[in-house]
Protein backbone atom coordinates (compact mmCIF):
# COMPACT_ATOMS: atom_id res chain seq x y z
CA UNK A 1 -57.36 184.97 24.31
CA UNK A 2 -54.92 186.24 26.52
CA UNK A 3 -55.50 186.64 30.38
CA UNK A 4 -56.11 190.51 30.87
CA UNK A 5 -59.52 189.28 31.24
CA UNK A 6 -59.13 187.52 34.55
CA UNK A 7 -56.72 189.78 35.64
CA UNK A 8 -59.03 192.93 35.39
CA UNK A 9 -61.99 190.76 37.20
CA UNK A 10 -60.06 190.21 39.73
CA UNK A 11 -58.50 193.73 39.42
CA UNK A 12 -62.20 195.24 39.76
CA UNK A 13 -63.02 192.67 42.56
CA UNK A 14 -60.74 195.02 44.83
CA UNK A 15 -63.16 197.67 45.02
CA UNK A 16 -65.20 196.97 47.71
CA UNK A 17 -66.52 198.27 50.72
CA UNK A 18 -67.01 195.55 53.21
CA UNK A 19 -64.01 192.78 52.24
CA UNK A 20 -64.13 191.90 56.05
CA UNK A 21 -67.32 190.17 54.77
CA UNK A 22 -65.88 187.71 52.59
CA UNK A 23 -67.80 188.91 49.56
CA UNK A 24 -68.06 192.15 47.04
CA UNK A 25 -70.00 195.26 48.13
CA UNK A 26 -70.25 197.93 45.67
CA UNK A 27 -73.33 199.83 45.61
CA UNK A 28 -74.04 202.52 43.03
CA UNK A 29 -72.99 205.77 43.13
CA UNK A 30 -70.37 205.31 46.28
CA UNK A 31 -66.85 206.52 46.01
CA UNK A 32 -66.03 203.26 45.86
CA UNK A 33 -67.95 202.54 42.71
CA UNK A 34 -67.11 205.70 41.02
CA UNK A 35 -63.63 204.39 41.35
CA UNK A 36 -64.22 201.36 40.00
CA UNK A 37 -65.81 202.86 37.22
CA UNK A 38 -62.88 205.18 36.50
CA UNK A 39 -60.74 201.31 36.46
CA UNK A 40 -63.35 200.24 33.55
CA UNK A 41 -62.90 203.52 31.80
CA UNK A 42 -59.46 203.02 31.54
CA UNK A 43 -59.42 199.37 30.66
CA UNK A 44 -62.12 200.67 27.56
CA UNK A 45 -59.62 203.32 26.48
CA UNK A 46 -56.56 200.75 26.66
CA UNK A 47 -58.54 198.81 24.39
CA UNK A 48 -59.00 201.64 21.73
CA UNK A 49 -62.75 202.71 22.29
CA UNK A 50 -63.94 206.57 22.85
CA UNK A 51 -65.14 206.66 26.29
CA UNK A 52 -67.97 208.97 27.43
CA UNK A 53 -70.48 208.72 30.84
CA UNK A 54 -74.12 210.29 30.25
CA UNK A 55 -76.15 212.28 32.73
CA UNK A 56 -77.08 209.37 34.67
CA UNK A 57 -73.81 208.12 34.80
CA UNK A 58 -73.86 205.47 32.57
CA UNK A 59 -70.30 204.45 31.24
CA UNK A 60 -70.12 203.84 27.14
CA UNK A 61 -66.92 202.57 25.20
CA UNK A 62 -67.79 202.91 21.06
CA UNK A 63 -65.68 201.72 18.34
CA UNK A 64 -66.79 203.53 15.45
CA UNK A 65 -68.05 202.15 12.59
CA UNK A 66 -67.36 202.64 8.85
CA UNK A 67 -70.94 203.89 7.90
CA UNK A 68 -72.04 206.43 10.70
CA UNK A 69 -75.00 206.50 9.38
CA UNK A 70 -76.14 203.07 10.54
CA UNK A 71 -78.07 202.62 13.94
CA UNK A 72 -75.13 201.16 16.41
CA UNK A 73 -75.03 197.74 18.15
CA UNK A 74 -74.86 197.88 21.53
CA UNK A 75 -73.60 195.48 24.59
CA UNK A 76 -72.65 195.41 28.39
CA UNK A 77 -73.89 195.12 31.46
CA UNK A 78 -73.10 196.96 35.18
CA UNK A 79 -70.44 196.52 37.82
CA UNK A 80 -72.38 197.67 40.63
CA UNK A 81 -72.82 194.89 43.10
CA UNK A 82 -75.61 194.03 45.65
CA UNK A 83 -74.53 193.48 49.42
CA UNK A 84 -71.46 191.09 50.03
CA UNK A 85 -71.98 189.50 46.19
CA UNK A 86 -69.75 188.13 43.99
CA UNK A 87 -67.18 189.31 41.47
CA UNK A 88 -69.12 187.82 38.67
CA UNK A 89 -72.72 189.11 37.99
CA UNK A 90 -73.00 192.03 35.63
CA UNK A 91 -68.89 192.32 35.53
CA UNK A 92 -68.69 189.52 33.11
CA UNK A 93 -70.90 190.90 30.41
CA UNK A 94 -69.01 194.59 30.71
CA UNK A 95 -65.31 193.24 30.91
CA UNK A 96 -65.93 190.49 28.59
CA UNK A 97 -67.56 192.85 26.25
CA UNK A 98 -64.58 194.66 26.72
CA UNK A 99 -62.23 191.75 25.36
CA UNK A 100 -64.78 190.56 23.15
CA UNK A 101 -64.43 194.24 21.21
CA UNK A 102 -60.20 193.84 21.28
CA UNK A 103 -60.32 191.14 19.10
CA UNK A 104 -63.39 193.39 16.61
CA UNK A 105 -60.78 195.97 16.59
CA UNK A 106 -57.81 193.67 15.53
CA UNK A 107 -59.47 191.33 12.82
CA UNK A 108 -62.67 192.82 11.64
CA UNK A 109 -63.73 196.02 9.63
CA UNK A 110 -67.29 196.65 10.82
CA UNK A 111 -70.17 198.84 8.89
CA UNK A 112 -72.27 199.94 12.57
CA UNK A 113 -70.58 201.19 15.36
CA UNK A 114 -70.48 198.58 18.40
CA UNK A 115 -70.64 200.16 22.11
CA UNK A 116 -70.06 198.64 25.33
CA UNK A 117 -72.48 200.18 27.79
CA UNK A 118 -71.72 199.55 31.67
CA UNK A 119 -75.29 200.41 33.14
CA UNK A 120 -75.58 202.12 36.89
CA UNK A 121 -77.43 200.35 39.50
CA UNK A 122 -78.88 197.43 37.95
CA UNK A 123 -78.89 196.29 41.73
CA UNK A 124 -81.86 197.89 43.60
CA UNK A 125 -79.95 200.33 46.32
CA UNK A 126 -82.95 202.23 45.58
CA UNK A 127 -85.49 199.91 45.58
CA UNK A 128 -86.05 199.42 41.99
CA UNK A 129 -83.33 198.01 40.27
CA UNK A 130 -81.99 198.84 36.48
CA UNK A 131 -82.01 202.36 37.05
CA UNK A 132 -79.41 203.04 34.49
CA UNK A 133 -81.59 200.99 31.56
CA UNK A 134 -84.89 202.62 33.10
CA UNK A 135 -83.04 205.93 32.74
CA UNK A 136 -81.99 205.62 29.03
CA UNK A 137 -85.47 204.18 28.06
CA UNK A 138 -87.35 207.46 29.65
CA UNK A 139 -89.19 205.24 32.95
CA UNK A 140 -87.76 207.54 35.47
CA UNK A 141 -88.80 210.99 35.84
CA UNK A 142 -87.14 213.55 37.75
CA UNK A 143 -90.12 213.12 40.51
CA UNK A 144 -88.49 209.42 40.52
CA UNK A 145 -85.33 210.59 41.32
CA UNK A 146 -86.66 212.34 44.73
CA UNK A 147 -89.42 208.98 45.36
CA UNK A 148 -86.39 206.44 45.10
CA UNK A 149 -84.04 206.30 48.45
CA UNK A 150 -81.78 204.06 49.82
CA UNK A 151 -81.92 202.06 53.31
CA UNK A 152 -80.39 204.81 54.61
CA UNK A 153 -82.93 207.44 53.29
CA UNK A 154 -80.89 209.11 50.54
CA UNK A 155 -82.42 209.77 47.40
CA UNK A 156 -81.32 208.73 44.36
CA UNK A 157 -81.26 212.64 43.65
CA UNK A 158 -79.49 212.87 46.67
CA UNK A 159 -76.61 210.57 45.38
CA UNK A 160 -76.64 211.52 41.82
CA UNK A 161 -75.85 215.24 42.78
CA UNK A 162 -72.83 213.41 44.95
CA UNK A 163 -71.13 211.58 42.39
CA UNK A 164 -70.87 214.57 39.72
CA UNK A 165 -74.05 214.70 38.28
CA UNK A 166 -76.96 216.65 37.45
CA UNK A 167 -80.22 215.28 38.46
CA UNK A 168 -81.90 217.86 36.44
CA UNK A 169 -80.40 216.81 33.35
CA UNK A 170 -81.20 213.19 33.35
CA UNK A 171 -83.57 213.64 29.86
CA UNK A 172 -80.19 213.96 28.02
CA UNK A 173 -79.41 210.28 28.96
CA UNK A 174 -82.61 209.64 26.64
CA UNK A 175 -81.45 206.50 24.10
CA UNK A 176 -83.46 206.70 20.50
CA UNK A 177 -84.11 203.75 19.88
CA UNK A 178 -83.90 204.33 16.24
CA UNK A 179 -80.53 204.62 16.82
CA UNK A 180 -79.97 201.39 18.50
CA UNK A 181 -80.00 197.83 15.43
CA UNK A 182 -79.57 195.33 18.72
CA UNK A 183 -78.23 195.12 22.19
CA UNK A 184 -76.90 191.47 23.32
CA UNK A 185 -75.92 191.23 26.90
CA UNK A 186 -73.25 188.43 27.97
CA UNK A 187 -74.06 186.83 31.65
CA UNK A 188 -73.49 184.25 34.27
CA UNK A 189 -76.66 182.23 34.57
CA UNK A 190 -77.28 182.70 38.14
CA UNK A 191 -79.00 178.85 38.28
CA UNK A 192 -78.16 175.84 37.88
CA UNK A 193 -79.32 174.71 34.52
CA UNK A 194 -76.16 175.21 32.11
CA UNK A 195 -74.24 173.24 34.85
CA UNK A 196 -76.55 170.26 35.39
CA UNK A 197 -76.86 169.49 31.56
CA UNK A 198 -73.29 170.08 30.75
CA UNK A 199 -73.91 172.58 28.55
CA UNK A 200 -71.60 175.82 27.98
CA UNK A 201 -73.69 178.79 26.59
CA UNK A 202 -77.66 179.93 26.68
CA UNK A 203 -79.11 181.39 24.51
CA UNK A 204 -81.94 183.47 26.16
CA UNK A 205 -85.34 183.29 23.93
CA UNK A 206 -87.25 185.17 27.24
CA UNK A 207 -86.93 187.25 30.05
CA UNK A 208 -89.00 187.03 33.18
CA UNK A 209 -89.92 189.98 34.97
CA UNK A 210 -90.61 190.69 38.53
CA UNK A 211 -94.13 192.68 39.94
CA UNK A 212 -92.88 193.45 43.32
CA UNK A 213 -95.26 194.39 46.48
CA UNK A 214 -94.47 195.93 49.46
CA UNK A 215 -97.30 194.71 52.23
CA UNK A 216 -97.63 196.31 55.48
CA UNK A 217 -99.87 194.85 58.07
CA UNK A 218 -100.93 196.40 61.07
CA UNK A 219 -102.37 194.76 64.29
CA UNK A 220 -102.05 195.51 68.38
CA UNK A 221 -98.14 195.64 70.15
CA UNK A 222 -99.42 194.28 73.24
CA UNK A 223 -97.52 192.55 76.23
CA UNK A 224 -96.56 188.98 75.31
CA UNK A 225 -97.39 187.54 78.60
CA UNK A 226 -100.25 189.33 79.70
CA UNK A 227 -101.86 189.21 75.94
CA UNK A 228 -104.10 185.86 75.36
CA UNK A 229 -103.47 184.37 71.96
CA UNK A 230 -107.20 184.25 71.19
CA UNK A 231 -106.88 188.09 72.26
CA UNK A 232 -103.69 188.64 69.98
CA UNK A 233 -103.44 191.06 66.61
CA UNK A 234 -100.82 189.78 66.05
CA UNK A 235 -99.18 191.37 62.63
CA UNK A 236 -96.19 188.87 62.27
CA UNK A 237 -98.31 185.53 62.22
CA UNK A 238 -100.64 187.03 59.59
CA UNK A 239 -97.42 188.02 57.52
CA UNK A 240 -96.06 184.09 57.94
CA UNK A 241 -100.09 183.04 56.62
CA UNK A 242 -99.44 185.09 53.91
CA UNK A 243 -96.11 183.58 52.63
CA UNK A 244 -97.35 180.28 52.92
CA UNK A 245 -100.23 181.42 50.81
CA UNK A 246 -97.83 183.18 48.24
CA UNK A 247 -95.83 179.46 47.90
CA UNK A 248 -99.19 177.21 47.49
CA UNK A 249 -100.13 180.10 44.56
CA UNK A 250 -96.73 180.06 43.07
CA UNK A 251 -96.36 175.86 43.03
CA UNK A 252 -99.50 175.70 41.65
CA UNK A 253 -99.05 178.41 38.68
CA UNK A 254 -100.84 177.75 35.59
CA UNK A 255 -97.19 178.20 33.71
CA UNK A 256 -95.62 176.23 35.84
CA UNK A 257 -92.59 178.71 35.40
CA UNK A 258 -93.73 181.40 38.24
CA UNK A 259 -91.71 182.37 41.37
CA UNK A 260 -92.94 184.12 44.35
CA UNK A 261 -90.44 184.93 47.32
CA UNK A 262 -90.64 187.45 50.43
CA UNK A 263 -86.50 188.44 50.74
CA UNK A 264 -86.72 191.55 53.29
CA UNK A 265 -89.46 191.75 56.30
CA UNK A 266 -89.43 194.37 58.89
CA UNK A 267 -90.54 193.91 62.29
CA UNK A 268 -91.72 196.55 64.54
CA UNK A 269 -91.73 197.19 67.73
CA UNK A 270 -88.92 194.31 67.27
CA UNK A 271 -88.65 193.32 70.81
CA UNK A 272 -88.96 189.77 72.53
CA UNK A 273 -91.22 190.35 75.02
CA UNK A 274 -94.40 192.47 72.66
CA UNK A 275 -96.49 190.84 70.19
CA UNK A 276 -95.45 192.33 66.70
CA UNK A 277 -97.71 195.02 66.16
CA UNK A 278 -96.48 195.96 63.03
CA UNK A 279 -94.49 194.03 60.11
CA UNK A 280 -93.71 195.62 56.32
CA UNK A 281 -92.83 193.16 53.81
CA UNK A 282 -91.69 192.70 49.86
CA UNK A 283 -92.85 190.18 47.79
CA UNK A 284 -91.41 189.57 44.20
CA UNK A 285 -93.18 187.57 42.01
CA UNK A 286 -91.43 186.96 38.55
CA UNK A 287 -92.39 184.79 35.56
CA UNK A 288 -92.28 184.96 31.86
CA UNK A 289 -95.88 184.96 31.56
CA UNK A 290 -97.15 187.64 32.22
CA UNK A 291 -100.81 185.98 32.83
CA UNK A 292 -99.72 183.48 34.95
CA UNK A 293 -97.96 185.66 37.26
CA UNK A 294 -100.64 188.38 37.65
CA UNK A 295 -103.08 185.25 38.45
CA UNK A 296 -100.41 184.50 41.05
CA UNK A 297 -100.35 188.18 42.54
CA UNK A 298 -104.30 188.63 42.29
CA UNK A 299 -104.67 185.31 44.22
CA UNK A 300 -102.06 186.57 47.09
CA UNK A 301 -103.78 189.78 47.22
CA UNK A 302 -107.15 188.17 48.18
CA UNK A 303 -105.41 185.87 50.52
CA UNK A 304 -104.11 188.86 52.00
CA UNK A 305 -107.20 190.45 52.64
CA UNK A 306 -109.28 187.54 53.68
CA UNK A 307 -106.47 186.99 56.31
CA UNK A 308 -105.97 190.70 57.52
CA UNK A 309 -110.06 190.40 57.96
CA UNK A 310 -109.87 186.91 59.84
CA UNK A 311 -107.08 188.20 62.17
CA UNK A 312 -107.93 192.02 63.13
CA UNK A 313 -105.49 193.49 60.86
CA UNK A 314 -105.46 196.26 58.60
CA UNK A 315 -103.52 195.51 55.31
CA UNK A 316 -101.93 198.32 53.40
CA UNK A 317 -100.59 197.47 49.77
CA UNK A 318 -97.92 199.22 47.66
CA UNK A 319 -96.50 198.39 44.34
CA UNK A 320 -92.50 198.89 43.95
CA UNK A 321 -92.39 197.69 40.31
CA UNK A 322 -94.27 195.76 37.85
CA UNK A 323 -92.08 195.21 35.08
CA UNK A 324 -93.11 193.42 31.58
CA UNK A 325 -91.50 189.90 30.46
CA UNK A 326 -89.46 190.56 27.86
CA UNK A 327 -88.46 188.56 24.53
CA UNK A 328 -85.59 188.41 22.29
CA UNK A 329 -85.27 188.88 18.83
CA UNK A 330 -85.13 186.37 16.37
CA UNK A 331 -82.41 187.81 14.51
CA UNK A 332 -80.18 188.12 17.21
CA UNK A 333 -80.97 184.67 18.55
CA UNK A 334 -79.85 183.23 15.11
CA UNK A 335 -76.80 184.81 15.59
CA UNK A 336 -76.06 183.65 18.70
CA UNK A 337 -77.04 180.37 17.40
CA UNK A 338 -74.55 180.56 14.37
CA UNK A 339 -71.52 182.25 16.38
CA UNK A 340 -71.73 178.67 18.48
CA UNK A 341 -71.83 177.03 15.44
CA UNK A 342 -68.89 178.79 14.06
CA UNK A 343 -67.04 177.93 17.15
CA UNK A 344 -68.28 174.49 17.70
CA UNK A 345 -70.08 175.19 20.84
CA UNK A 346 -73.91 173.52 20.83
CA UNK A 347 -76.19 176.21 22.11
CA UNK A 348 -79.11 175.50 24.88
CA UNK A 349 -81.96 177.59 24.16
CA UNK A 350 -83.56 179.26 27.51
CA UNK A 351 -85.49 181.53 29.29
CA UNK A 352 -83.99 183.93 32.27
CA UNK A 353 -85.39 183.88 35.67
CA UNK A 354 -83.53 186.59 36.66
CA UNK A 355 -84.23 190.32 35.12
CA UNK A 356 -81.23 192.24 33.48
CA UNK A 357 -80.87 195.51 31.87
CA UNK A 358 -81.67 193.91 28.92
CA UNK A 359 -85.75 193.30 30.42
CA UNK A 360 -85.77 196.70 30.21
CA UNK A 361 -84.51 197.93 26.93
CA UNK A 362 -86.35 195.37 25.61
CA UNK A 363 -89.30 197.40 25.59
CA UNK A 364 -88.18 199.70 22.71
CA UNK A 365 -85.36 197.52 21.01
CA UNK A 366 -84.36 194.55 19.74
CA UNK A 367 -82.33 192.49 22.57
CA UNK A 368 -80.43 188.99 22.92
CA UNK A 369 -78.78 187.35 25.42
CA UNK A 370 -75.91 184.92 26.30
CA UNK A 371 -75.16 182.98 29.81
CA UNK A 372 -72.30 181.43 30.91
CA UNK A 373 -72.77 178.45 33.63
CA UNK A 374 -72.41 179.39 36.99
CA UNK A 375 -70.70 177.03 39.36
CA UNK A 376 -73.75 174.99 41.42
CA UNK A 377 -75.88 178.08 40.52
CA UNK A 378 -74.58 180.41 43.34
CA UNK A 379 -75.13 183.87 42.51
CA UNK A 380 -75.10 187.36 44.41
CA UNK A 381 -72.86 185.19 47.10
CA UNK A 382 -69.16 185.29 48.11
CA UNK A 383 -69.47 181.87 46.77
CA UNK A 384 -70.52 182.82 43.30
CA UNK A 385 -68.17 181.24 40.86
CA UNK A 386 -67.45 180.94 37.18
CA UNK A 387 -64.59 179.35 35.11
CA UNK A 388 -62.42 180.91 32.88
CA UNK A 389 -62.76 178.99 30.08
CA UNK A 390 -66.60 179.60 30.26
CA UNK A 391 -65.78 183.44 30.70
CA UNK A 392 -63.47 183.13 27.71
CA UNK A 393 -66.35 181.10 25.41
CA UNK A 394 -68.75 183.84 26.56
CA UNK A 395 -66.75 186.49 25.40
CA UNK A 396 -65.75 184.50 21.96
CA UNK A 397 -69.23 183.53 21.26
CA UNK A 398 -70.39 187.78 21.78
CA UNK A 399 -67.28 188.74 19.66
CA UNK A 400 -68.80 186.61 17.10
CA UNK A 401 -72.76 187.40 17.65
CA UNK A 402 -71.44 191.91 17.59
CA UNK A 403 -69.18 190.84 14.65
CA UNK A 404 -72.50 189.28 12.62
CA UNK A 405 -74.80 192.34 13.70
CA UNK A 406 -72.19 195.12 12.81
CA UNK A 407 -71.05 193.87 9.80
């Protein structure tokens, strides 16, 4: 394998927004990232693919196949970034797909056309996250489009209609899912477990899914030092109740497997000297079981209320997301099982944590898996680190797994 790889991540690493930061920040649909897609465009047509972007702007390289008739395979990931991330996540499943499909097209004469897909937004500028996949698989309506806004308060509309595109047309982005055999996506871990066994590749048998929450609870702004604390409403404390609650319910899981965390609180009025009258905050709660982790949301809920009752406060609860767990096909684990073989690499079977496009196609079709180790588990981080040698076994181990499914 030669090193065009590494040279195009860090190639691709360059377009950023904020490098006084230390990290990568390449949101979806910026000028920035429509530049870097045009970079990945032309690193798919240098490696002999037909290159096309849909009407929600997601970027496809094919090789065709000898039997058009055949339903294709697909792989990929995205190159948008969250806020100062790393040069890693998503990029290494789209440029290693990329090299992966350079050696197809030098040694192999496939039956099904293989496509690498780079998704938009599988980072949540707008809230939800794997907007591209959600697109493709019909879960986002026009109406979505106008509902979904940034930090900032753009719509997704808004900044579809800014890049080129035609929010109106977003139905023609529609995947048939007849028409897709498999779709394996190549990806760091983002943990910790590859590394701490000594392992080199997963093989994903699961994907956990998040059911997101966004709480707002609403007390009294009074004066901090004229306000007694048995007098107090005071929004903030009842939100820090409620997080301990949400830990204690996801410790004590009946999988064992759930997660809950609270990543983004907002404080209002926000000021030092008035007792929080107001606080909005998310809540993700992800497992692979989907059971355990509704039992984990349904018991936060009640603490929620039983608190905003005990303390004066009126509780207001919306849901961002509630995704499904997804699992992976048999078939294409086997592959992946027998490409290691083939190359002498001994597989650890696993489930993801994190979600990935591939959470959401699997709804409709058949999806695998692969992760590379990432360095002490860092991920979305400056910090976030993997070695080339477990890029390079990635991308050997997918060549094999597309080469097995499209032949």
């Amino acid at each position: 394998m030669t090193f065009a790889l590494h040279d195009a991540i860090a190639e691709l690493a360059t377009y950023n927004d904020d490098p006084a930061a230390g990290g990568i920040t390449r949101e979806v649909f910026t000028p920035t990232y429509e530049r870097s897609v045009e970079f990945v465009s032309g690193l798919m047509r240098d490696a002999g693919l037909e290159v096309r972007r849909d009407a929600f702007g997601n970027l496809y390289g094919r090789l065709e196949g000898t039997d058009p008739s055949l339903p294709a395979v697909r792989t990929g990931s995205h190159v948008d970034t969250t806020l100062n991330a790393g040069r890693y996540d998503g990029v290494v499943g789209v440029l290693g797909a990329i090299e992966a499909m350079g050696s197809l097209l030098r040694d192999r004469r496939l039956r099904r056309a293989v496509e690498v897909v780079a998704f938009a937004g599988e980072e949540p500028r707008f809230a939800s996250g794997c907007i591209g996949s959600r697109a493709v698989m019909g879960e986002l309506s026009r109406a979505d489009l106008d509902r979904l806004v940034d930090r900032d308060g753009m719509s997704l509309a808004q900044a579809l209609a800014g890049a080129g595109f035609e929010p109106d047309a977003i139905e023609t982005a529609l995947w048939d899912p007849a028409s897709v055999h498999a779709f394996v996506e190549l990806h760091i871990e983002q943990g910790i477990v590859l590394e701490s066994s000594g392992e080199q590749i997963g093989v994903v048998t699961a994907i956990a899914a998040p059911h997101d929450l966004r709480i707002t609870l609403r007390g009294a702004a009074d004066h901090a030092g004229a306000t007694p604390m048995a007098l107090r409403r005071d929004a903030l404390v009842g939100a820090a109740e409620a997080m301990v609650e949400l830990e204690k319910l996801a410790v004590g899981s009946p999988s064992g497997t759930t997660v809950g965390t609270v990543g983004v609180m907002r404080v209002r009025p926000g000021a030092i000297n008035v007792v929080p009258g107001e606080v909005e905050f998310d809540v993700d709660v992800r497992d692979s079981d989907a059971e355990a982790r509704q039992a984990v949301v349904d018991g936060f809920l009640a603490a929620v209320r039983v608190m905003a009752t005990t303390r004066g406060l009126t509780a207001v609860v919306d849901e961002i997301v509630r995704d499904e767990p997804g699992t992976c096909a048999p078939f294409i684990v086997e592959a992946a099982d027998a490409a290691c073989a083939s190359l002498g690499v001994r597989p650890r079977h696993m489930i993801s944590g994190a979600y990935h496009d591939a959470l959401i196609l699997s709804r409709k079709i058949p999806v695998g898996m692969l992760f590379v180790p990432s360095a002490a588990g860092i991920s979305h981080h400056p910090d976030e680190y993997t070695g080339r040698e477990d890029i390079d076994r990635g991308a050997a181990v997918l060549g094999e797994v597309l080469a097995t499914l499209a032949t």
